[in-house]
PDB file of N, CA and C in Angstrom:
ATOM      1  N   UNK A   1     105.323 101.355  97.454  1.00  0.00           N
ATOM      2  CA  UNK A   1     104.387 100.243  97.534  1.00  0.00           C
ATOM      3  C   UNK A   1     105.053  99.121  98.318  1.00  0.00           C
ATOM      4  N   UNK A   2     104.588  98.615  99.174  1.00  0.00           N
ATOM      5  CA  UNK A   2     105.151  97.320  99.826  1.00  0.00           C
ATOM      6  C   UNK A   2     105.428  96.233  99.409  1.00  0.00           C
ATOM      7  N   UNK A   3     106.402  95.412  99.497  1.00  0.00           N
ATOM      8  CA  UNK A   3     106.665  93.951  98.970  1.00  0.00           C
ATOM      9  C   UNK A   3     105.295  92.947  98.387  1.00  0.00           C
ATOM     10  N   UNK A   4     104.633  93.075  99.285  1.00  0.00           N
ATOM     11  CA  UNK A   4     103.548  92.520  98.853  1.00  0.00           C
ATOM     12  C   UNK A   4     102.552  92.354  97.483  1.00  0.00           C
ATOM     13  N   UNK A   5     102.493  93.607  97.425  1.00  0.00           N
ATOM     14  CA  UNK A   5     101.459  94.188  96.506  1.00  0.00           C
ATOM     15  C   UNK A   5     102.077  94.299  95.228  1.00  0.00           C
ATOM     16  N   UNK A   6     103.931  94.236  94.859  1.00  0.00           N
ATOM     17  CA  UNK A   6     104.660  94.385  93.991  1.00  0.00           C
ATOM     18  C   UNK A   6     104.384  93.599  92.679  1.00  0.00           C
ATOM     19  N   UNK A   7     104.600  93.684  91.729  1.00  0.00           N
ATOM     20  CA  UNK A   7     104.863  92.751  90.412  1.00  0.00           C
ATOM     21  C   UNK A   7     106.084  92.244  90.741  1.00  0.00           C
ATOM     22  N   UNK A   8     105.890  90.911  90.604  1.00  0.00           N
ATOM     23  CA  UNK A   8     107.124  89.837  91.326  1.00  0.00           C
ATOM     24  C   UNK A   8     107.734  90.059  89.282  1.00  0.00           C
ATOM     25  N   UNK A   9     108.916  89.737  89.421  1.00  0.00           N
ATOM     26  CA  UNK A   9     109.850  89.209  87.986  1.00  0.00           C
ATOM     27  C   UNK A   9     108.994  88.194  87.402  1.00  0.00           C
ATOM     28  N   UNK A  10     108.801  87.150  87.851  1.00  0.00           N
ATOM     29  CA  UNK A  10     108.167  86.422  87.111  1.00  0.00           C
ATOM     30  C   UNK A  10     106.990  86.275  86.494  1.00  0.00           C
ATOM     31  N   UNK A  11     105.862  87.379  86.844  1.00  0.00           N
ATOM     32  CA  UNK A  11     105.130  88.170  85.857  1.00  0.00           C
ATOM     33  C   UNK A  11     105.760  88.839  85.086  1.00  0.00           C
ATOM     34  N   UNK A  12     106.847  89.729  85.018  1.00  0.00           N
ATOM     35  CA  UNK A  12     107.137  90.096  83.803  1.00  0.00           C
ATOM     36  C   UNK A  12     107.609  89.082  82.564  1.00  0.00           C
ATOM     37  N   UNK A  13     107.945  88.100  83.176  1.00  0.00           N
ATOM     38  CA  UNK A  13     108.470  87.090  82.237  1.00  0.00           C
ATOM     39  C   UNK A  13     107.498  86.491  81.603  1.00  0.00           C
ATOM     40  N   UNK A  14     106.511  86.201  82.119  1.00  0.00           N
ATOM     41  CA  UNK A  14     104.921  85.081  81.921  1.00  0.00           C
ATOM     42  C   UNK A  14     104.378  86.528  80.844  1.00  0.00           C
ATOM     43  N   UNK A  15     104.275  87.742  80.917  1.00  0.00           N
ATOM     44  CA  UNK A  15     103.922  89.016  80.060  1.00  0.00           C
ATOM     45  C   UNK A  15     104.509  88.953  78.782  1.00  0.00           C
ATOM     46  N   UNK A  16     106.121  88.466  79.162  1.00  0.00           N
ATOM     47  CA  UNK A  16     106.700  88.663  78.052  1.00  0.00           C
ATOM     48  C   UNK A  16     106.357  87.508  76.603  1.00  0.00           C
ATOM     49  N   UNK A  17     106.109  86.162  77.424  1.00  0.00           N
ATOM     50  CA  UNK A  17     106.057  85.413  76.584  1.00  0.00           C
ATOM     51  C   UNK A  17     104.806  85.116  76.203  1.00  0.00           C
ATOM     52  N   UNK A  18     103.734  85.725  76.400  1.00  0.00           N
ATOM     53  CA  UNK A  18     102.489  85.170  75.803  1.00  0.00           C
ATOM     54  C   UNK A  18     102.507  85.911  74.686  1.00  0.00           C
ATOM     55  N   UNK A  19     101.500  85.579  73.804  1.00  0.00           N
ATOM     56  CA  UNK A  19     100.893  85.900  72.347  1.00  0.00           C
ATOM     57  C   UNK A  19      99.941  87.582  72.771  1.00  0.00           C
ATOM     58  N   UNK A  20      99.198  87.238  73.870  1.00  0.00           N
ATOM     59  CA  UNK A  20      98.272  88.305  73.957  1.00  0.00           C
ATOM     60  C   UNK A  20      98.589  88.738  75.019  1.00  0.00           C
ATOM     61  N   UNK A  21      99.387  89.948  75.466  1.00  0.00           N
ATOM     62  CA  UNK A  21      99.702  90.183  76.650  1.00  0.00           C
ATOM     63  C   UNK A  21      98.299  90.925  77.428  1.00  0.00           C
ATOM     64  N   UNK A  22      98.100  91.859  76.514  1.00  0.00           N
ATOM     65  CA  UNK A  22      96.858  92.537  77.112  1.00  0.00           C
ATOM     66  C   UNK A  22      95.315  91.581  77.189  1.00  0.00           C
ATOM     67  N   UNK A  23      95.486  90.562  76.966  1.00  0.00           N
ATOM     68  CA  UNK A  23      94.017  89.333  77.851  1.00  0.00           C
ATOM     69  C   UNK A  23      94.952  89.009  79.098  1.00  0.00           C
ATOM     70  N   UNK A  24      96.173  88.793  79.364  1.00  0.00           N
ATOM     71  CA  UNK A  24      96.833  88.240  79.850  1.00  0.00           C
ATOM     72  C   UNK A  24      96.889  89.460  81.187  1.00  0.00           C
ATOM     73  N   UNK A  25      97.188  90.591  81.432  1.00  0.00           N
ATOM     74  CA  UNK A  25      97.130  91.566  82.373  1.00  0.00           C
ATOM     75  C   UNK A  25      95.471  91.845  82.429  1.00  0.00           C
ATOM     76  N   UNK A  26      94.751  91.674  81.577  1.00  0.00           N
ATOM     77  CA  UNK A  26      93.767  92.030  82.398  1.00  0.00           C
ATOM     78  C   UNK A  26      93.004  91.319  82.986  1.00  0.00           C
ATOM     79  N   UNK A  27      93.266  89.489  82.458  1.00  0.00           N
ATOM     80  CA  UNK A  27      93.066  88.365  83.606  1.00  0.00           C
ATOM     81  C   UNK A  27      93.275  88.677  85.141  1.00  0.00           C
ATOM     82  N   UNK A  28      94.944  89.013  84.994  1.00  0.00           N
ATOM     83  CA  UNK A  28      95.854  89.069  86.147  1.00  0.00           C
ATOM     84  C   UNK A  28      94.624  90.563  87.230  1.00  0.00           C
ATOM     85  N   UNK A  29      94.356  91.333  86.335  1.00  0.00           N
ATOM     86  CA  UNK A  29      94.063  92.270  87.221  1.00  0.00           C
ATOM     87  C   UNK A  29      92.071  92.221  87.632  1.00  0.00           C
ATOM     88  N   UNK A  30      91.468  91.592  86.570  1.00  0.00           N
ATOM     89  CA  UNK A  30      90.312  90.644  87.308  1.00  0.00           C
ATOM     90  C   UNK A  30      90.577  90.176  88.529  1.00  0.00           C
ATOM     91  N   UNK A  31      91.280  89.023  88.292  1.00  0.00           N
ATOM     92  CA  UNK A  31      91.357  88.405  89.765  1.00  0.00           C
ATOM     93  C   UNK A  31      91.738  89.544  90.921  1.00  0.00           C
ATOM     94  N   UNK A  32      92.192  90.317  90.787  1.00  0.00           N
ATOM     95  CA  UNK A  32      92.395  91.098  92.266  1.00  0.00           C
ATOM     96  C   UNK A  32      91.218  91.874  92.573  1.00  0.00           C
ATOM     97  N   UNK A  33      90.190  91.959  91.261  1.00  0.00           N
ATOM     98  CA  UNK A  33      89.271  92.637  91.830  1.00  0.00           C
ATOM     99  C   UNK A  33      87.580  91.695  91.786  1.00  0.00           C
ATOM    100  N   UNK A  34      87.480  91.879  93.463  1.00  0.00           N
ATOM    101  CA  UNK A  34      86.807  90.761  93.971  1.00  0.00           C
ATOM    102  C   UNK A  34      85.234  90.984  93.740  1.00  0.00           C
ATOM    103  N   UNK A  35      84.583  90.113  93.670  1.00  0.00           N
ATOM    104  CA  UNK A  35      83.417  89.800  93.101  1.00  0.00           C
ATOM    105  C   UNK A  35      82.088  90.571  93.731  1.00  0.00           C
ATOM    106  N   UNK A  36      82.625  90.040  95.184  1.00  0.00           N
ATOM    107  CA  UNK A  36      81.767  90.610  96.578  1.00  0.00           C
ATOM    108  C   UNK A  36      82.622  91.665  97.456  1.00  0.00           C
ATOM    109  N   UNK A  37      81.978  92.773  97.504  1.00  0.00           N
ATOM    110  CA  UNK A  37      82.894  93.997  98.406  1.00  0.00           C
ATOM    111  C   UNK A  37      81.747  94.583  99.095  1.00  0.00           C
ATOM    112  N   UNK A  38      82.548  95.244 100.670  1.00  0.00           N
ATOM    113  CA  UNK A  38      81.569  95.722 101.310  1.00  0.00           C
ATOM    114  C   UNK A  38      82.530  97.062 101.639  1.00  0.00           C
ATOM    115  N   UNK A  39      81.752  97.902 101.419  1.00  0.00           N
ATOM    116  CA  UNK A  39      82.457  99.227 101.424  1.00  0.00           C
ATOM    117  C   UNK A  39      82.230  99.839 100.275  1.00  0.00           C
ATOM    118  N   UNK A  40      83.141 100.743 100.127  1.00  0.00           N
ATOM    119  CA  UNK A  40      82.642 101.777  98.504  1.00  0.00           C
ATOM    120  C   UNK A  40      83.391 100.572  97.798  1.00  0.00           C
ATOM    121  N   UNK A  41      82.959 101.020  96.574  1.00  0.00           N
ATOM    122  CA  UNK A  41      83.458 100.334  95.275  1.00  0.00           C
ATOM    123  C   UNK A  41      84.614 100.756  95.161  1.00  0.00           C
ATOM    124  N   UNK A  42      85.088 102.078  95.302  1.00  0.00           N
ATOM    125  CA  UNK A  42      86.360 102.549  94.795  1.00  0.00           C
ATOM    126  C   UNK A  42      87.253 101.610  95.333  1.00  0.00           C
ATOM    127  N   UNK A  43      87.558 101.257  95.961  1.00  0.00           N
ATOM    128  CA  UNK A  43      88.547 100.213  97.239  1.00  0.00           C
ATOM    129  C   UNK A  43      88.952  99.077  96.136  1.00  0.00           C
ATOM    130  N   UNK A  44      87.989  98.507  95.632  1.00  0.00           N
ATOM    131  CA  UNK A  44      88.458  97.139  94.224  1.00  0.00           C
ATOM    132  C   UNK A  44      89.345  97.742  93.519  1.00  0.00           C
ATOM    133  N   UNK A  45      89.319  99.043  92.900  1.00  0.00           N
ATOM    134  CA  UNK A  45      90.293  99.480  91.915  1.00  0.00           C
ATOM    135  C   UNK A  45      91.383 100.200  92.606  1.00  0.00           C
ATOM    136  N   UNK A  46      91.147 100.862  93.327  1.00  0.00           N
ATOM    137  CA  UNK A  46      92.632 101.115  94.318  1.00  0.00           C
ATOM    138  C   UNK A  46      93.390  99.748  94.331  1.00  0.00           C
ATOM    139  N   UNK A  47      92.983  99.333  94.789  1.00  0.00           N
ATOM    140  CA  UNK A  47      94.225  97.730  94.952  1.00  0.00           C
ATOM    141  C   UNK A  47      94.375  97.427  92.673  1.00  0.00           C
ATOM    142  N   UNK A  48      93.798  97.564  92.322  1.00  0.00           N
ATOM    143  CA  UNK A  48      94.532  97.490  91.156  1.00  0.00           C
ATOM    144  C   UNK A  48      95.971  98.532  90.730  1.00  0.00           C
ATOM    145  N   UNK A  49      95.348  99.427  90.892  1.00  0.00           N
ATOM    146  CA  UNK A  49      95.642 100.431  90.781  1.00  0.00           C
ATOM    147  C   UNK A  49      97.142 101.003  91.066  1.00  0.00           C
ATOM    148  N   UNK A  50      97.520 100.138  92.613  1.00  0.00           N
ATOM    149  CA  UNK A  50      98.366 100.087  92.989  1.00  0.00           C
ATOM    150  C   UNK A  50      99.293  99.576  91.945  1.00  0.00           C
ATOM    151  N   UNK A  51      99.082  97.737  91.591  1.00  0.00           N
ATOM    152  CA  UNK A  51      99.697  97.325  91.243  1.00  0.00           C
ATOM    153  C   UNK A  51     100.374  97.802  89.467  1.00  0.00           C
ATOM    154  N   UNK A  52      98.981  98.305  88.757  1.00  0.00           N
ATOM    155  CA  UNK A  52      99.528  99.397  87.656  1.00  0.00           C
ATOM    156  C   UNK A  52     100.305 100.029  88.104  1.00  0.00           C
ATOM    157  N   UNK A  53     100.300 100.922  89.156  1.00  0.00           N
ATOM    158  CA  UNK A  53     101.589 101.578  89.613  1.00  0.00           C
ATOM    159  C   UNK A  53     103.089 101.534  89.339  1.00  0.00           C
ATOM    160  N   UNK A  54     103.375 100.333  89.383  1.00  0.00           N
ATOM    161  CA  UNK A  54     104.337  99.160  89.466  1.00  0.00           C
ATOM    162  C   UNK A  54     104.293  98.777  87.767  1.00  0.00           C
ATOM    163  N   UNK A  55     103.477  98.473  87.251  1.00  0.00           N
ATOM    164  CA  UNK A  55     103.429  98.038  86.116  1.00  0.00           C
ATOM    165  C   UNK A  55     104.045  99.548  84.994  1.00  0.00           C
ATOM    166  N   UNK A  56     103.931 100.706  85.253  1.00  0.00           N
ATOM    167  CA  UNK A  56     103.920 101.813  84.758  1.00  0.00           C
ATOM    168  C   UNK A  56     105.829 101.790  84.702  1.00  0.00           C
ATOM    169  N   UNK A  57     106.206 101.586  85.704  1.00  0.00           N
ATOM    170  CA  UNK A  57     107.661 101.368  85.007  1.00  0.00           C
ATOM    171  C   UNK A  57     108.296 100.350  84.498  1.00  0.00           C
ATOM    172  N   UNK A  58     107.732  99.615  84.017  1.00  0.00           N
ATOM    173  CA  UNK A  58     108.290  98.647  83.207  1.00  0.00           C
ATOM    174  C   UNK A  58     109.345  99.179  81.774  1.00  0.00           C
ATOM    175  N   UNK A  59     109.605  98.183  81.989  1.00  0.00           N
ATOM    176  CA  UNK A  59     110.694  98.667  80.832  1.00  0.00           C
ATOM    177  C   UNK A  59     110.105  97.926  79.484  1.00  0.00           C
ATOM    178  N   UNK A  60     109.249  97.455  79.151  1.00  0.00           N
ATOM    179  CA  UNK A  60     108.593  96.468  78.238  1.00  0.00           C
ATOM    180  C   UNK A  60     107.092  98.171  78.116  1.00  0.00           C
ATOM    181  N   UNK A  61     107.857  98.632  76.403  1.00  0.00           N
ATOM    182  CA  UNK A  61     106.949  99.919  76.511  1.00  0.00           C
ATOM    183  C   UNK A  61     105.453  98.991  76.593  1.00  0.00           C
ATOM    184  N   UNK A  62     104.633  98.025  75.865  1.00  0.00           N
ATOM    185  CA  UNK A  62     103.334  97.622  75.522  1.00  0.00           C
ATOM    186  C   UNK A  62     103.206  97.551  76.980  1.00  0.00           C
ATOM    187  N   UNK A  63     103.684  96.887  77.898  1.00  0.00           N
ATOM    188  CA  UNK A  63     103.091  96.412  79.568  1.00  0.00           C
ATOM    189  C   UNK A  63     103.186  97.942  80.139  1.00  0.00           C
ATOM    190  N   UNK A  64     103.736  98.828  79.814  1.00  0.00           N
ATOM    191  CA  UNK A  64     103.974 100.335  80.174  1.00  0.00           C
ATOM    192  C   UNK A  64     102.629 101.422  80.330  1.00  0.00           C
ATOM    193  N   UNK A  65     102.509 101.116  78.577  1.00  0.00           N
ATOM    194  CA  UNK A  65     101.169 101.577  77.886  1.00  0.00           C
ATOM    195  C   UNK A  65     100.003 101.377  78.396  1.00  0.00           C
ATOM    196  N   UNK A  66     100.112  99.714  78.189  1.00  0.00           N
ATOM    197  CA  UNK A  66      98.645  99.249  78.779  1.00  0.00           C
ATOM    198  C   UNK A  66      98.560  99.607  80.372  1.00  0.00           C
ATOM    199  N   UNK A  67      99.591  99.552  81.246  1.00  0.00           N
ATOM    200  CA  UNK A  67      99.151  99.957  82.499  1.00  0.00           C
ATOM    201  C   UNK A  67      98.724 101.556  82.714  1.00  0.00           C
ATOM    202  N   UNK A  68      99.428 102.232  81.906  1.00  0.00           N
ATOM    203  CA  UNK A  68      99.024 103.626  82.313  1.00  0.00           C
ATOM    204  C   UNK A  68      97.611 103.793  81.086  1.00  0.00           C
ATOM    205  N   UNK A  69      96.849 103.617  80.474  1.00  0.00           N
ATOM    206  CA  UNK A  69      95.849 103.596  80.153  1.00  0.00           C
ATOM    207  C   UNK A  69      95.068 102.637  80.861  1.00  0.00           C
ATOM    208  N   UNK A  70      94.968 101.771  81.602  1.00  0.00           N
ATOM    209  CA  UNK A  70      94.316 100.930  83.042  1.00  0.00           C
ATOM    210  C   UNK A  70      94.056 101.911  84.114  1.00  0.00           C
ATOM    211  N   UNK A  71      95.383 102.539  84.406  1.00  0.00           N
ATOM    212  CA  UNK A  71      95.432 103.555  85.561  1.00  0.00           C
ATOM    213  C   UNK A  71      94.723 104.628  85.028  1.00  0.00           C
ATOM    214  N   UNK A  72      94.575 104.971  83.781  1.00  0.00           N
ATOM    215  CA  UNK A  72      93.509 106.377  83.532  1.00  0.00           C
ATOM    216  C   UNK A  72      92.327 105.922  83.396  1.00  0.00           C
ATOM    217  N   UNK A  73      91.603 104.529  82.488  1.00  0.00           N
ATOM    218  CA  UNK A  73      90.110 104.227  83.119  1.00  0.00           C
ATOM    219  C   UNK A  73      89.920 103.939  84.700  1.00  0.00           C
ATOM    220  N   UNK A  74      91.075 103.433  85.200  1.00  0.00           N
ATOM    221  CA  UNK A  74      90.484 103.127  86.690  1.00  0.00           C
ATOM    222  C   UNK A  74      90.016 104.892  87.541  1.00  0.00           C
ATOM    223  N   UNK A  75      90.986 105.942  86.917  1.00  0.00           N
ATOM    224  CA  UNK A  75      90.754 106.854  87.652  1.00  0.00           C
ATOM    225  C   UNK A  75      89.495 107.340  87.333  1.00  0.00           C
ATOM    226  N   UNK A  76      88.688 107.245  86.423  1.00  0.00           N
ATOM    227  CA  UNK A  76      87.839 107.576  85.658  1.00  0.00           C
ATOM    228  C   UNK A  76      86.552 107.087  86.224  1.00  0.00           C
ATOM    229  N   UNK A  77      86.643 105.738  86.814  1.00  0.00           N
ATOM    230  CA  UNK A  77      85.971 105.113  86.956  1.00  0.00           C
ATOM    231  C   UNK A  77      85.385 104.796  88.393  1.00  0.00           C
ATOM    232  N   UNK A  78      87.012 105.520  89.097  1.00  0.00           N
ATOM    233  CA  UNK A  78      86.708 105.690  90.483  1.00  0.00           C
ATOM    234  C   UNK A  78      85.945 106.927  90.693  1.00  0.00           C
ATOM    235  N   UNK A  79      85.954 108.417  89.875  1.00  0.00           N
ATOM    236  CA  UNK A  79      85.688 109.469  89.768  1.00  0.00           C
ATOM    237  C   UNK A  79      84.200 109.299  89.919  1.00  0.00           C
ATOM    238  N   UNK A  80      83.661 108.322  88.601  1.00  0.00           N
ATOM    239  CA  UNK A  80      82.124 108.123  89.005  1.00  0.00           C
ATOM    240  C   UNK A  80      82.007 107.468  89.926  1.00  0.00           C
ATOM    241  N   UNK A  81      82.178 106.598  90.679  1.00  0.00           N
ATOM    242  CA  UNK A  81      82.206 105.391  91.508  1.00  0.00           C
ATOM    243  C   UNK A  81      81.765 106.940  92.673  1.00  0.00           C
ATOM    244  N   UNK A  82      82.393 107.502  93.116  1.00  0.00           N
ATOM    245  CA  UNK A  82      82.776 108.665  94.004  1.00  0.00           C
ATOM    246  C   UNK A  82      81.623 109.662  93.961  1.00  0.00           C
ATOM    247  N   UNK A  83      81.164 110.136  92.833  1.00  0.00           N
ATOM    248  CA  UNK A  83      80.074 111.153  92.655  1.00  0.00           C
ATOM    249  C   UNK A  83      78.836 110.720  93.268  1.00  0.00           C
ATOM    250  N   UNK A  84      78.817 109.157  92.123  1.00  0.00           N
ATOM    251  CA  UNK A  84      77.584 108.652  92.721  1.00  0.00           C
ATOM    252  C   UNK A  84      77.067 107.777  93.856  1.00  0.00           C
ATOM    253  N   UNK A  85      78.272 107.375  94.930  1.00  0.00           N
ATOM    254  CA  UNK A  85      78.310 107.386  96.089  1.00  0.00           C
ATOM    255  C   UNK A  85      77.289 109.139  97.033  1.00  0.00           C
ATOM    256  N   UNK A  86      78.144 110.235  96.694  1.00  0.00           N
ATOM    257  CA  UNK A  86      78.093 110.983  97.590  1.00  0.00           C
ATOM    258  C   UNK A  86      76.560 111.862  96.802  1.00  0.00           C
ATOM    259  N   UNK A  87      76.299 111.621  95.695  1.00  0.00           N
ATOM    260  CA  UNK A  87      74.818 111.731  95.652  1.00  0.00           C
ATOM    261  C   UNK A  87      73.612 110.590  96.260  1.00  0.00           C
ATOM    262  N   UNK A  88      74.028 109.703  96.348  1.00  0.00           N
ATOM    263  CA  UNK A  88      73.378 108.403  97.402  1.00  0.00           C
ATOM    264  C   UNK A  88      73.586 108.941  98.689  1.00  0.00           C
ATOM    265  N   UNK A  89      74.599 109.323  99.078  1.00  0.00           N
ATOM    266  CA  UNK A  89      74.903 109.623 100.590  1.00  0.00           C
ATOM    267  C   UNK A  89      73.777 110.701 100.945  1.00  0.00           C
ATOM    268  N   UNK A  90      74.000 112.240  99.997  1.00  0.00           N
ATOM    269  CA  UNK A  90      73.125 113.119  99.903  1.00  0.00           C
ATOM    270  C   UNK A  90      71.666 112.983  99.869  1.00  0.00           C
ATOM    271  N   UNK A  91      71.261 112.118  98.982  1.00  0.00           N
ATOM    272  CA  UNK A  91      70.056 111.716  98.971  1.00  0.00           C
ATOM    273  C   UNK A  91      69.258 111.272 100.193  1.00  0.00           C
ATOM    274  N   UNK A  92      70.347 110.236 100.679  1.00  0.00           N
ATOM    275  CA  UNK A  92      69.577 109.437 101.818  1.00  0.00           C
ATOM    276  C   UNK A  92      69.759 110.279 103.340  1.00  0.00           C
ATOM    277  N   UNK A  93      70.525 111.007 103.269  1.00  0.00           N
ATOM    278  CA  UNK A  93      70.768 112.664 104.858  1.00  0.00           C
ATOM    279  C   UNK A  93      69.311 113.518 104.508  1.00  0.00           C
ATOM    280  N   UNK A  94      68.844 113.729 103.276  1.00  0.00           N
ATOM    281  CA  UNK A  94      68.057 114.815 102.935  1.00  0.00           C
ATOM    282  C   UNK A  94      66.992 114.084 103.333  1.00  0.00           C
ATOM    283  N   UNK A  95      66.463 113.055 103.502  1.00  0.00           N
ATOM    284  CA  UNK A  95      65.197 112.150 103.419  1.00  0.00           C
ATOM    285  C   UNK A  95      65.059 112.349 104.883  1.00  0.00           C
ATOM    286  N   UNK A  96      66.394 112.146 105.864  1.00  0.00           N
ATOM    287  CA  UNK A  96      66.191 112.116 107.261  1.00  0.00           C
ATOM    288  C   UNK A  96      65.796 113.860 107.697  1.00  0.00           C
ATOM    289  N   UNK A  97      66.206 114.605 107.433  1.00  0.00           N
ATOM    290  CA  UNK A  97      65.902 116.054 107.127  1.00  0.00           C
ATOM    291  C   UNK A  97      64.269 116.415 107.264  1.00  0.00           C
TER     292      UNK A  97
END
């Protein structure tokens, strides 16, 4: 993953010290996923997705946990996101047909 997209240290620290970590990561991971998108949907949770990535080795097992159960609804979610794209796609080729 590139510098960019990384969990900087000082999220792990701001994780460590709150009361509710899990409102607290899934604030963090709201905001990356944007309100208005043009393209498939899947694309919002890929960029999360990434950053769970990153979150998955943490050494803090709860920030561990919660990311790799994030990363299994996101896959889940991209899965439908994906079906029902390419039955829309299908739908609307068959009409021109």
């Amino acid at each position: 993953m590139d510098e960019q997209k990384r969990v900087k240290p000082v999220i792990y620290q701001l994780l460590q010290k709150t009361d509710d970590m899990e409102s607290a990561l899934d604030s963090l991971l709201e905001g990356l996923i944007p309100s208005a998108w043009s393209g498939s949907d899947t694309n919002r949770y890929v960029r999360c997705m990434e950053l769970l990535e990153d979150l998955k080795q943490s050494e803090v097992k709860s920030i561990r946990a919660f990311a790799e159960n994030r990363y299994e609804k996101y896959q889940k979610i991209i899965r439908k996101i994906r079906e029902r794209e390419l039955r829309g796609n299908r739908e609307m080729y068959e009409r021109f047909e």
